[in-house]
PDB file of N, CA and C in Angstrom:
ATOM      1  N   UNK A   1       0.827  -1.201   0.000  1.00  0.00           N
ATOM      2  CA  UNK A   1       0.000   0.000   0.000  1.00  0.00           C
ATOM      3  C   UNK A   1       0.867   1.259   0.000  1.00  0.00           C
ATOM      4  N   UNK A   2       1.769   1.006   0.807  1.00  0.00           N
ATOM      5  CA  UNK A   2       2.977   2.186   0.722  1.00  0.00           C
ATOM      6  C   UNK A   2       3.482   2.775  -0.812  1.00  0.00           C
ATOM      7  N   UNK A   3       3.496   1.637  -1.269  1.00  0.00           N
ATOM      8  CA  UNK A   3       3.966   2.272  -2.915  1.00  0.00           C
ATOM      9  C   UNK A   3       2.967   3.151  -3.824  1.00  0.00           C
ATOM     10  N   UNK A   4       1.342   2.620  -3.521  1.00  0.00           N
ATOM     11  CA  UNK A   4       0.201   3.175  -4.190  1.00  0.00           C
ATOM     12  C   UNK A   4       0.422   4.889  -3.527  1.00  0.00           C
ATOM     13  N   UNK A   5       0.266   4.990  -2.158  1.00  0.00           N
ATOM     14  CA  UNK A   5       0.991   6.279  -1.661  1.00  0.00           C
ATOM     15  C   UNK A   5       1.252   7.042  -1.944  1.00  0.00           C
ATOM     16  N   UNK A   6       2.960   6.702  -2.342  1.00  0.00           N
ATOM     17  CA  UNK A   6       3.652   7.362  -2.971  1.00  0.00           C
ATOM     18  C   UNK A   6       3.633   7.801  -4.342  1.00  0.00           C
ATOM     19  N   UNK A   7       2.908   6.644  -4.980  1.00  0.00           N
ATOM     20  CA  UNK A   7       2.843   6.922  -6.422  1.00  0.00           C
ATOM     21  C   UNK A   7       2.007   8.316  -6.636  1.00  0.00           C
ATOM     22  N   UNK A   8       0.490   8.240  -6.013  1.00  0.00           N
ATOM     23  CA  UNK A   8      -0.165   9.326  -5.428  1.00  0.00           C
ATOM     24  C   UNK A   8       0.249  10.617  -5.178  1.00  0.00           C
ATOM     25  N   UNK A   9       1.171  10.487  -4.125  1.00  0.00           N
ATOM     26  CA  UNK A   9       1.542  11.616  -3.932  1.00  0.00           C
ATOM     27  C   UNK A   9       2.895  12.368  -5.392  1.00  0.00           C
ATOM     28  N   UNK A  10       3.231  11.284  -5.491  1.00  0.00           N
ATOM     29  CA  UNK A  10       3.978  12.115  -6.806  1.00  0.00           C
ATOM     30  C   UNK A  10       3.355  12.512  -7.581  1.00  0.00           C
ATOM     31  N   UNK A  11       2.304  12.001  -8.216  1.00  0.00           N
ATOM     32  CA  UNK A  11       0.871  13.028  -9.037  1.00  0.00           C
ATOM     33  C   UNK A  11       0.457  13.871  -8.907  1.00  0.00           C
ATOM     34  N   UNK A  12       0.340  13.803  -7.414  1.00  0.00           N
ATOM     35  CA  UNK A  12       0.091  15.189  -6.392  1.00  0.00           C
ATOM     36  C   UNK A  12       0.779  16.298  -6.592  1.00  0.00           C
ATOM     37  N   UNK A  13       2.101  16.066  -6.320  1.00  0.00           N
ATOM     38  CA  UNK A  13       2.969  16.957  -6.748  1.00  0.00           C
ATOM     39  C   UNK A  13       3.422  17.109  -8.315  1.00  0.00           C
ATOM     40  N   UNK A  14       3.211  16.943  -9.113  1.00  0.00           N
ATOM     41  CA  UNK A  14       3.128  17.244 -10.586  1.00  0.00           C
ATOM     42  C   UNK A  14       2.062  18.556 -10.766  1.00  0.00           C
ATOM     43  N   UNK A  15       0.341  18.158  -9.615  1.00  0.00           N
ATOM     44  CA  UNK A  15      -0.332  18.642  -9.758  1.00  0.00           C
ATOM     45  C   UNK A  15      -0.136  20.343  -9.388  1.00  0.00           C
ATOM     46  N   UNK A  16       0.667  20.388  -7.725  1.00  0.00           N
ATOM     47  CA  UNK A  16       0.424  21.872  -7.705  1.00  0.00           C
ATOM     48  C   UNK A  16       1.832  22.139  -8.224  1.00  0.00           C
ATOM     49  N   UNK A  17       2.776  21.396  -8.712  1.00  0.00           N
ATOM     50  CA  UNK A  17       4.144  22.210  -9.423  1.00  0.00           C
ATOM     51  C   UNK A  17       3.444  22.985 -10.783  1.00  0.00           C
ATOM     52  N   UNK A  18       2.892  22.104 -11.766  1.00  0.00           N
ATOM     53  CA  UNK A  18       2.012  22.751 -12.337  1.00  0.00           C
ATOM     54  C   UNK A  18       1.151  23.712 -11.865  1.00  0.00           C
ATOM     55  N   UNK A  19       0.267  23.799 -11.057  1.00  0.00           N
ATOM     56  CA  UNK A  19      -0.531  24.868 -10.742  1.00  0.00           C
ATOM     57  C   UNK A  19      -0.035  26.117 -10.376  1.00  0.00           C
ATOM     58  N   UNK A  20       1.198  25.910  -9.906  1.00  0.00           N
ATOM     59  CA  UNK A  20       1.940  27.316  -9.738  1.00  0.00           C
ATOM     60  C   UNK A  20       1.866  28.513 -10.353  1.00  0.00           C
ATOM     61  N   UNK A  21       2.106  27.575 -11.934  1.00  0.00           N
ATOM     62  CA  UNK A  21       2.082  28.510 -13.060  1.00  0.00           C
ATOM     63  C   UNK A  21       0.790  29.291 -13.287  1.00  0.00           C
ATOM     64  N   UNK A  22       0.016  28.261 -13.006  1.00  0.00           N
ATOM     65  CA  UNK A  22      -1.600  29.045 -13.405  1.00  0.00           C
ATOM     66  C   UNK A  22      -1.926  30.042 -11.551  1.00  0.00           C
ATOM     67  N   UNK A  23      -1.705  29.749 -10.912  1.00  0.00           N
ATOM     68  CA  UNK A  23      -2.187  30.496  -9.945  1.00  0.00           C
ATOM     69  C   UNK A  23      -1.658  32.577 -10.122  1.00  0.00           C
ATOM     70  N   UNK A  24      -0.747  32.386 -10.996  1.00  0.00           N
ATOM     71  CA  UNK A  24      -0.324  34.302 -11.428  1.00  0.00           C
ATOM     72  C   UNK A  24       0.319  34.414 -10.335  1.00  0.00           C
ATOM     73  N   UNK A  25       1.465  33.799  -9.512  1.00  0.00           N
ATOM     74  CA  UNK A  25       1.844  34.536  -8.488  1.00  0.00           C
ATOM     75  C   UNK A  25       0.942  34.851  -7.095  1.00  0.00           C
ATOM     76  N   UNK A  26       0.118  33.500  -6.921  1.00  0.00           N
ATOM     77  CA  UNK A  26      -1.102  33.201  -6.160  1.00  0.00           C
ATOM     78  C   UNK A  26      -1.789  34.667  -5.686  1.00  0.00           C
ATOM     79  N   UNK A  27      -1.753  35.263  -7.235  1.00  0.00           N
ATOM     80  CA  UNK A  27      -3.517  36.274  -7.522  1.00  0.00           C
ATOM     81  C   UNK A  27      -4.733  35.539  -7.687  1.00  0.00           C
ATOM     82  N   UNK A  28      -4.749  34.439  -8.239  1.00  0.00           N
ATOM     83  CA  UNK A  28      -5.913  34.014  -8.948  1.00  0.00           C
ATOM     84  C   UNK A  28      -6.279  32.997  -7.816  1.00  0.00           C
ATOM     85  N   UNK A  29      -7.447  32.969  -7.357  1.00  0.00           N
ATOM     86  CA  UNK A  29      -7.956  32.445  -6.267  1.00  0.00           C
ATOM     87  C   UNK A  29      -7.979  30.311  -6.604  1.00  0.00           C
ATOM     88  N   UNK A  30      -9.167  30.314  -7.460  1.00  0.00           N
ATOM     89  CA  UNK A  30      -9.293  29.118  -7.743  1.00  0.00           C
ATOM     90  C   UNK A  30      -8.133  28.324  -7.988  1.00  0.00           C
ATOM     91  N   UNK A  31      -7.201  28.905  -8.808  1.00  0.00           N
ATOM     92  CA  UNK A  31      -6.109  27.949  -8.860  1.00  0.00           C
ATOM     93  C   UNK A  31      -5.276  28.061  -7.775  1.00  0.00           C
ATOM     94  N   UNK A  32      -4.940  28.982  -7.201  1.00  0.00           N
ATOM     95  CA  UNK A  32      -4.161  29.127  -5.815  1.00  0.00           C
ATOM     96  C   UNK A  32      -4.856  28.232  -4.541  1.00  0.00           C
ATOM     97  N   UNK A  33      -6.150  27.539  -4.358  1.00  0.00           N
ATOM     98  CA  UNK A  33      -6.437  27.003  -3.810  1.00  0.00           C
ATOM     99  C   UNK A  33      -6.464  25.476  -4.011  1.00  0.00           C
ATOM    100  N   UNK A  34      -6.528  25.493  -5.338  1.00  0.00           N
ATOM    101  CA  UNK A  34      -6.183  23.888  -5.622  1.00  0.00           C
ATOM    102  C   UNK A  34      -5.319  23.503  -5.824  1.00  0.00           C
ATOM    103  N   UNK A  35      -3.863  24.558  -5.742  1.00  0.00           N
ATOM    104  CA  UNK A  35      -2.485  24.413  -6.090  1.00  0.00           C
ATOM    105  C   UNK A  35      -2.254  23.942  -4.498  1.00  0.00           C
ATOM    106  N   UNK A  36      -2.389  24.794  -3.712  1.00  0.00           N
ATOM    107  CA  UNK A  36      -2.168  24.479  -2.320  1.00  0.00           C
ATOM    108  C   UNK A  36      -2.924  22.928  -1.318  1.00  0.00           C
ATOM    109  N   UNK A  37      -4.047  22.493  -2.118  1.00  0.00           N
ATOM    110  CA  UNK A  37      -4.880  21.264  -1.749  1.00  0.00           C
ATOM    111  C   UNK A  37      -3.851  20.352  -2.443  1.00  0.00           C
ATOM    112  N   UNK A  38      -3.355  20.460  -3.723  1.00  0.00           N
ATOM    113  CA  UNK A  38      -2.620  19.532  -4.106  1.00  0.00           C
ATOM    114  C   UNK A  38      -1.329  19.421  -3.137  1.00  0.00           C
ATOM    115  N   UNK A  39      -0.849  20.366  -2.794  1.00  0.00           N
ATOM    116  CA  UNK A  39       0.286  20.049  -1.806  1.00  0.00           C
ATOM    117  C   UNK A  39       0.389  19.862  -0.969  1.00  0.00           C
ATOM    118  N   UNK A  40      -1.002  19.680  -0.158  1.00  0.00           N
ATOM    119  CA  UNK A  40      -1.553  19.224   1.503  1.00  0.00           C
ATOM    120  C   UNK A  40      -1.587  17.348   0.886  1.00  0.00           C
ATOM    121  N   UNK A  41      -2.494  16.760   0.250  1.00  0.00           N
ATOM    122  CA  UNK A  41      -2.455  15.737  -0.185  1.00  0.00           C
ATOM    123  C   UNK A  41      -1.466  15.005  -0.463  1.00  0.00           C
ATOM    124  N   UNK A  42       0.008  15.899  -1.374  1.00  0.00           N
ATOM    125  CA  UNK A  42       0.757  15.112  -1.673  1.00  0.00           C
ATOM    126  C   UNK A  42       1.842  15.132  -0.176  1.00  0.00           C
ATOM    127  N   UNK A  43       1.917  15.787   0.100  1.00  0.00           N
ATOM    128  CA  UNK A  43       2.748  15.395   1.502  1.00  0.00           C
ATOM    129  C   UNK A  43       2.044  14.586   2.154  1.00  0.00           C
ATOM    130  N   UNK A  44       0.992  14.659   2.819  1.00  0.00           N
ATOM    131  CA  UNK A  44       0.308  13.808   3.513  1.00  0.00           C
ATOM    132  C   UNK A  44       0.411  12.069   3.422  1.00  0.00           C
ATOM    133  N   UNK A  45      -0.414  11.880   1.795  1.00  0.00           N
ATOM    134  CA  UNK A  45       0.263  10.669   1.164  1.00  0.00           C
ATOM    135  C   UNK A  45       2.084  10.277   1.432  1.00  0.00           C
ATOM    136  N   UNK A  46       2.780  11.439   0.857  1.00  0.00           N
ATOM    137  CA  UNK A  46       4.462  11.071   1.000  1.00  0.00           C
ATOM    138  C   UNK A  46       4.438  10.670   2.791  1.00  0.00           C
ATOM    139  N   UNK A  47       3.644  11.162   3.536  1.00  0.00           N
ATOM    140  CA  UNK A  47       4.267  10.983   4.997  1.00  0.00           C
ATOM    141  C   UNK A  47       2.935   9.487   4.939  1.00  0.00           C
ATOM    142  N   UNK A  48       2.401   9.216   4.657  1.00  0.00           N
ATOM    143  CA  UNK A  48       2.038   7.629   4.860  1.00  0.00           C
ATOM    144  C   UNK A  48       2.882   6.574   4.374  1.00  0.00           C
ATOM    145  N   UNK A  49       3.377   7.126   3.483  1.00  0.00           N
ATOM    146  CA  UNK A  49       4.238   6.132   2.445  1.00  0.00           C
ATOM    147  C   UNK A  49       5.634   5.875   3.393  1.00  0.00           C
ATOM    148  N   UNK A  50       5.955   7.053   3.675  1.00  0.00           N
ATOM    149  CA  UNK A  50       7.479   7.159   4.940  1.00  0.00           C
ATOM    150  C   UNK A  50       7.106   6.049   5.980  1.00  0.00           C
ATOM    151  N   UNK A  51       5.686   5.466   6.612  1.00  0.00           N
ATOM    152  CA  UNK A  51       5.264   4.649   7.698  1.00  0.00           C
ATOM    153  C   UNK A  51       6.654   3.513   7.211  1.00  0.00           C
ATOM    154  N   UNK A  52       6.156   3.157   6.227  1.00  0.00           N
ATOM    155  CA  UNK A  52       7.312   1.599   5.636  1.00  0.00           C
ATOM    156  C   UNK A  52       8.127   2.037   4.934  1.00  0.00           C
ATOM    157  N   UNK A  53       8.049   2.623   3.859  1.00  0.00           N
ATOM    158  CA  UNK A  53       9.342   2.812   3.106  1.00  0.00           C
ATOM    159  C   UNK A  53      10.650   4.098   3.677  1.00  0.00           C
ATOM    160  N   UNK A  54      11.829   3.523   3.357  1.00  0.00           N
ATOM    161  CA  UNK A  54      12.852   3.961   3.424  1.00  0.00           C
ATOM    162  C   UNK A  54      12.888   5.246   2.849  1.00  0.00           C
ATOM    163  N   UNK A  55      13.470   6.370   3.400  1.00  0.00           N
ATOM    164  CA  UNK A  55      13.013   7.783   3.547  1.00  0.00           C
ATOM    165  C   UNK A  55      13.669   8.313   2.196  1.00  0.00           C
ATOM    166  N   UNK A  56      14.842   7.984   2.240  1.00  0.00           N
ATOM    167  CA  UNK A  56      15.568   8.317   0.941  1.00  0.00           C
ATOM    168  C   UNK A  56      15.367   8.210  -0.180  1.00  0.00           C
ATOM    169  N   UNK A  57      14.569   6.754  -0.497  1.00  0.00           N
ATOM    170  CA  UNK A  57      14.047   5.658  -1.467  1.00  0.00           C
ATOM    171  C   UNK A  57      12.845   6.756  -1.871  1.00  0.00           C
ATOM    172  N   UNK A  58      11.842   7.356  -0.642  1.00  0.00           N
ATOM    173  CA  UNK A  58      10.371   7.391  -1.289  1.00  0.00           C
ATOM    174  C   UNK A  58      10.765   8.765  -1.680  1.00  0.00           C
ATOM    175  N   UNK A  59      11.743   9.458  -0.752  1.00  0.00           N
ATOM    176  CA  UNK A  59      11.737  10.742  -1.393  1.00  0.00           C
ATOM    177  C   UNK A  59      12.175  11.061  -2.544  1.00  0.00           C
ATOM    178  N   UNK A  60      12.960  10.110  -3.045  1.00  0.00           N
ATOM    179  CA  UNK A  60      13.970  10.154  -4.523  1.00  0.00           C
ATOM    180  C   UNK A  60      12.699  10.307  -5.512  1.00  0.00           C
ATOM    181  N   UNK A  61      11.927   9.021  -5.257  1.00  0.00           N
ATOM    182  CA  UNK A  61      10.732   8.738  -6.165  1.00  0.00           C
ATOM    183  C   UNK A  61       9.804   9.866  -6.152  1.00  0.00           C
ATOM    184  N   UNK A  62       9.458   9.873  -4.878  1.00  0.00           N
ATOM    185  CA  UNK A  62       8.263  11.411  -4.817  1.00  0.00           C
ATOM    186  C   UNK A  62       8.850  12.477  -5.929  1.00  0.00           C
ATOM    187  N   UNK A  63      10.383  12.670  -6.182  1.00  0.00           N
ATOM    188  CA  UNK A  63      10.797  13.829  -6.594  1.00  0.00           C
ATOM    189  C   UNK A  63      10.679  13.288  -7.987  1.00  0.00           C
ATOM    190  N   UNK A  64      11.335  12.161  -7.851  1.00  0.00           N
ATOM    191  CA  UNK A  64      10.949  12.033  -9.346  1.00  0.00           C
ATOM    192  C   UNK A  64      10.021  12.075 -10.322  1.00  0.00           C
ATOM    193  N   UNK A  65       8.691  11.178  -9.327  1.00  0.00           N
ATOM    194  CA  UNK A  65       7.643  11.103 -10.407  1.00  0.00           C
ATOM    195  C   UNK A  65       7.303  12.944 -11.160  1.00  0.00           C
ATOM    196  N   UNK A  66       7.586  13.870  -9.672  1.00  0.00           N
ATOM    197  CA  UNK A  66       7.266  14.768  -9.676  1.00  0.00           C
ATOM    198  C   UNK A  66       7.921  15.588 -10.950  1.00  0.00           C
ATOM    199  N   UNK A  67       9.038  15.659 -10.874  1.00  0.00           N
ATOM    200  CA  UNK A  67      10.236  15.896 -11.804  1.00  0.00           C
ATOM    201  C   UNK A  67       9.840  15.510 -13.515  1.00  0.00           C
ATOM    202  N   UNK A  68       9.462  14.221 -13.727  1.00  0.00           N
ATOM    203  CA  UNK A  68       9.569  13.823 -14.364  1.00  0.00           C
ATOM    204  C   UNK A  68       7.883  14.485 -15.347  1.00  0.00           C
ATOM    205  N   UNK A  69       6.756  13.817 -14.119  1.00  0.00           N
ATOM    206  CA  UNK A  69       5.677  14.375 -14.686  1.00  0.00           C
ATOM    207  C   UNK A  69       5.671  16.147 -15.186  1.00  0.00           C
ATOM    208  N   UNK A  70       6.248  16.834 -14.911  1.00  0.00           N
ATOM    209  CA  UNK A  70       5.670  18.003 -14.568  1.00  0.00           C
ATOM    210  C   UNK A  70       6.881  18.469 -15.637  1.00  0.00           C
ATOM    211  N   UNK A  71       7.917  18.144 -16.103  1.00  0.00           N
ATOM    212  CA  UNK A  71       8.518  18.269 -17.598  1.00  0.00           C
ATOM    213  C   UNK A  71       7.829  17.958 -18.702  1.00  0.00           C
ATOM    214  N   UNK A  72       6.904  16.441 -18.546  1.00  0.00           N
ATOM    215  CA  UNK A  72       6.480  15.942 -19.560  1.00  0.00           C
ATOM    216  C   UNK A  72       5.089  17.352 -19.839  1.00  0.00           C
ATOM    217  N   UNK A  73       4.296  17.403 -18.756  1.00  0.00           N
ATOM    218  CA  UNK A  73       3.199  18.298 -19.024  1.00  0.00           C
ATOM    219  C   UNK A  73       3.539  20.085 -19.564  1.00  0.00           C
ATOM    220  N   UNK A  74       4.979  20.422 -18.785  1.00  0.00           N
ATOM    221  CA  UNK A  74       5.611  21.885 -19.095  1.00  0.00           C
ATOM    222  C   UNK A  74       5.672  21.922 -20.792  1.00  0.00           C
ATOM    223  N   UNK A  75       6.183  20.733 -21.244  1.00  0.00           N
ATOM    224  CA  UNK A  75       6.348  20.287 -22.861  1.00  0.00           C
ATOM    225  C   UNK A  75       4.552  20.368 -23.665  1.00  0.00           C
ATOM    226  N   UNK A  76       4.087  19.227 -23.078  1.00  0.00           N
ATOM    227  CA  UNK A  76       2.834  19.197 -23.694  1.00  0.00           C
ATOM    228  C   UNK A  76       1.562  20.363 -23.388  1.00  0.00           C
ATOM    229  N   UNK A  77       1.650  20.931 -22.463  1.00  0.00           N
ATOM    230  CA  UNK A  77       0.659  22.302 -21.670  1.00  0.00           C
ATOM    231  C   UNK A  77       1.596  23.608 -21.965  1.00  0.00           C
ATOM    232  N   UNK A  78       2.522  23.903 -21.426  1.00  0.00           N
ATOM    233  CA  UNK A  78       3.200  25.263 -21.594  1.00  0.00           C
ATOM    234  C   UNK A  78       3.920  25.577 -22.742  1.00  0.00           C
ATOM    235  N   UNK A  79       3.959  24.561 -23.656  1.00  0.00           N
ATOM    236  CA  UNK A  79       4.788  24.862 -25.007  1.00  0.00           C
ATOM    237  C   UNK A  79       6.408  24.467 -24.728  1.00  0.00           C
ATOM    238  N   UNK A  80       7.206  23.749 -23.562  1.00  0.00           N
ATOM    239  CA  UNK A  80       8.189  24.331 -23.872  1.00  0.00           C
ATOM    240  C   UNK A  80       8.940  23.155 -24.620  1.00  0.00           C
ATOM    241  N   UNK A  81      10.218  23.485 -24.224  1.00  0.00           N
ATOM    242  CA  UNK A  81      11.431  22.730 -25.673  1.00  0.00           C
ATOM    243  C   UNK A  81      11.237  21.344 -25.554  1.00  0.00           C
ATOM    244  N   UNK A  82      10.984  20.559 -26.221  1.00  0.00           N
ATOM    245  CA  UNK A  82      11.153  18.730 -26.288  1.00  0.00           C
ATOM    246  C   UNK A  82      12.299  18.405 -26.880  1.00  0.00           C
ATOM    247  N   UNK A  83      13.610  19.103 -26.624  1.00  0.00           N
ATOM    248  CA  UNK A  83      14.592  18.890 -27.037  1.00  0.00           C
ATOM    249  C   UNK A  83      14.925  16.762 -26.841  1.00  0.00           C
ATOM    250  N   UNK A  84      15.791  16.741 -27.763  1.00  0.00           N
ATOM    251  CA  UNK A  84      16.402  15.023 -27.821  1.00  0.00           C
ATOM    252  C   UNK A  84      17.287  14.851 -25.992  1.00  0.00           C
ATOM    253  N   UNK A  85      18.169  15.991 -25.863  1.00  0.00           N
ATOM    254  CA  UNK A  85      18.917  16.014 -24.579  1.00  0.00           C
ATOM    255  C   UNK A  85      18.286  16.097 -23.758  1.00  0.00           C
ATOM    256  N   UNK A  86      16.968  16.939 -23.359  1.00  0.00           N
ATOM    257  CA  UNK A  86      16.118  17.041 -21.989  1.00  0.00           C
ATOM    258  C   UNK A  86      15.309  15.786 -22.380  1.00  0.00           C
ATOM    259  N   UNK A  87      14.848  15.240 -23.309  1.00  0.00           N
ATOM    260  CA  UNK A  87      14.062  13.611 -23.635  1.00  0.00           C
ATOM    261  C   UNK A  87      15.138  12.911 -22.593  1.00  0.00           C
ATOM    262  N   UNK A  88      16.068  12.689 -23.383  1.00  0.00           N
ATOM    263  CA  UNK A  88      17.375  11.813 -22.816  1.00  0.00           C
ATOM    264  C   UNK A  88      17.395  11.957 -21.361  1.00  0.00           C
ATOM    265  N   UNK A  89      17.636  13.259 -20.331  1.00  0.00           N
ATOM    266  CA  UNK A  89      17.865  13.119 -19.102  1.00  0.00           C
ATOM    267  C   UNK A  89      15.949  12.915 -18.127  1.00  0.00           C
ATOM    268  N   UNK A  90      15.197  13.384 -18.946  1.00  0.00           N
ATOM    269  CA  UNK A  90      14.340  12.745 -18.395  1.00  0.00           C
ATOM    270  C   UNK A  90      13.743  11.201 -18.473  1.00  0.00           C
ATOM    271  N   UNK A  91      14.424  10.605 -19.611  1.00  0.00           N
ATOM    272  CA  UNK A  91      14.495   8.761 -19.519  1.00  0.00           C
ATOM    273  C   UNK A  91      15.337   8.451 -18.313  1.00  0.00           C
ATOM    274  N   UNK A  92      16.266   9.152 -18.527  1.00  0.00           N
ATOM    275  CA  UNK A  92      17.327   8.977 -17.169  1.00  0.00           C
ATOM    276  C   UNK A  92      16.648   8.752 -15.884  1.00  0.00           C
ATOM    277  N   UNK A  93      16.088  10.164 -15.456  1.00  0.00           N
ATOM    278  CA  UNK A  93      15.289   9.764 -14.477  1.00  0.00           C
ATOM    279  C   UNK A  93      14.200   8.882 -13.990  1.00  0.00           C
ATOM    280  N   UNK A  94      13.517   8.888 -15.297  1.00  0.00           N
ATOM    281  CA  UNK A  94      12.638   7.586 -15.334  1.00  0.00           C
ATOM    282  C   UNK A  94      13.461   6.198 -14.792  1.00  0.00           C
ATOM    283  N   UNK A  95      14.578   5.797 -15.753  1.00  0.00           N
ATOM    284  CA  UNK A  95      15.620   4.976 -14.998  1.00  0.00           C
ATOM    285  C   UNK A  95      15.773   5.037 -13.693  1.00  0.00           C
ATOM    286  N   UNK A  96      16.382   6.248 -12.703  1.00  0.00           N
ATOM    287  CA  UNK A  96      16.560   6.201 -11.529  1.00  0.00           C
ATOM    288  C   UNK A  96      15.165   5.387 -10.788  1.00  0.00           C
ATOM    289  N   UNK A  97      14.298   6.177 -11.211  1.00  0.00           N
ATOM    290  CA  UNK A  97      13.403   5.477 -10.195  1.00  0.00           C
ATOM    291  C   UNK A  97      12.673   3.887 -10.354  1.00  0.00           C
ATOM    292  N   UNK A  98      12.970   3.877 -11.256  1.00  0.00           N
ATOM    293  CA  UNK A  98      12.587   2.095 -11.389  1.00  0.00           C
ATOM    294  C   UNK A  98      13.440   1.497 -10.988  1.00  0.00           C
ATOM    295  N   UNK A  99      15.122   1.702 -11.024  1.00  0.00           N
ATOM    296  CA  UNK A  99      15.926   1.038 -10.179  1.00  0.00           C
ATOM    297  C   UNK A  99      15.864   1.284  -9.089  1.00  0.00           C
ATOM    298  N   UNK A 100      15.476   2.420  -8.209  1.00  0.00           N
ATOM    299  CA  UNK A 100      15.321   2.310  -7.250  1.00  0.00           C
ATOM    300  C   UNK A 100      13.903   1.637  -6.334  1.00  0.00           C
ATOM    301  N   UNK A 101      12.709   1.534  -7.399  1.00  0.00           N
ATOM    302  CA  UNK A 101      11.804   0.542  -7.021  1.00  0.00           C
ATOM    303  C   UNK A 101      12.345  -1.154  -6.531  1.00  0.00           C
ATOM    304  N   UNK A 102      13.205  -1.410  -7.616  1.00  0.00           N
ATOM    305  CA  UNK A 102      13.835  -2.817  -8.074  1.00  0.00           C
ATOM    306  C   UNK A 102      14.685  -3.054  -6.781  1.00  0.00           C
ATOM    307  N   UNK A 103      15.213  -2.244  -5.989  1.00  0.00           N
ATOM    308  CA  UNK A 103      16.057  -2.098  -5.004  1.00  0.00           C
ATOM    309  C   UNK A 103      15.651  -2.355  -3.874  1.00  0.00           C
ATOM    310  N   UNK A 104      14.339  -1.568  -3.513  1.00  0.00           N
ATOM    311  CA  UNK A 104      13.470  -1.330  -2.130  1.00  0.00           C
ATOM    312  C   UNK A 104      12.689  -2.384  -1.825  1.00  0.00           C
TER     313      UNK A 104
END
């Protein structure tokens, strides 16, 4: 259950890293409130997931999924570069964290 968690909470955090952008410098109400719900949730989840898993392990992953999601959406939502080299280091990371699943 610990892993569902975490997985969770890394979505979570994709969600208000993204929302940042839309909140204007938290002017804009609606998104500034669901930017901030997303980041009550995803910690919350990350601190259930910490009950069993190894702190280092979930946090790597939390960052990653986070990391990882929230490039893929900056590319596909904000327009930005899909360069071959930022592809490349974000497979990378994808890598890190499956080996570090494979590990834990």
């Amino acid at each position: 259950m610990a892993w569902t968690y975490l997985f969770f909470a890394g979505l979570f955090e994709i969600g208000w890293a993204i929302g940042l952008k839309y909140t204007d410098g938290f002017t804009r109400l609606t998104p500034t409130l669901l930017t901030v719900a997303s980041m009550v949730v995803s910690l919350g989840l990350l601190g259930l997931a910490l009950k069993t898993l190894p702190v280092g392990t979930a946090y790597a992953i939390w960052t990653g999924i986070g990391t990882v999601g929230t490039a893929i959406l900056g590319i596909y939502l904000l327009g930005e570069p899909a360069t071959v080299i930022r592809l490349v280091c974000i497979g990378l990371i994808v890598a890190g964290i499956v080996g570090l699943k494979l590990v834990a």
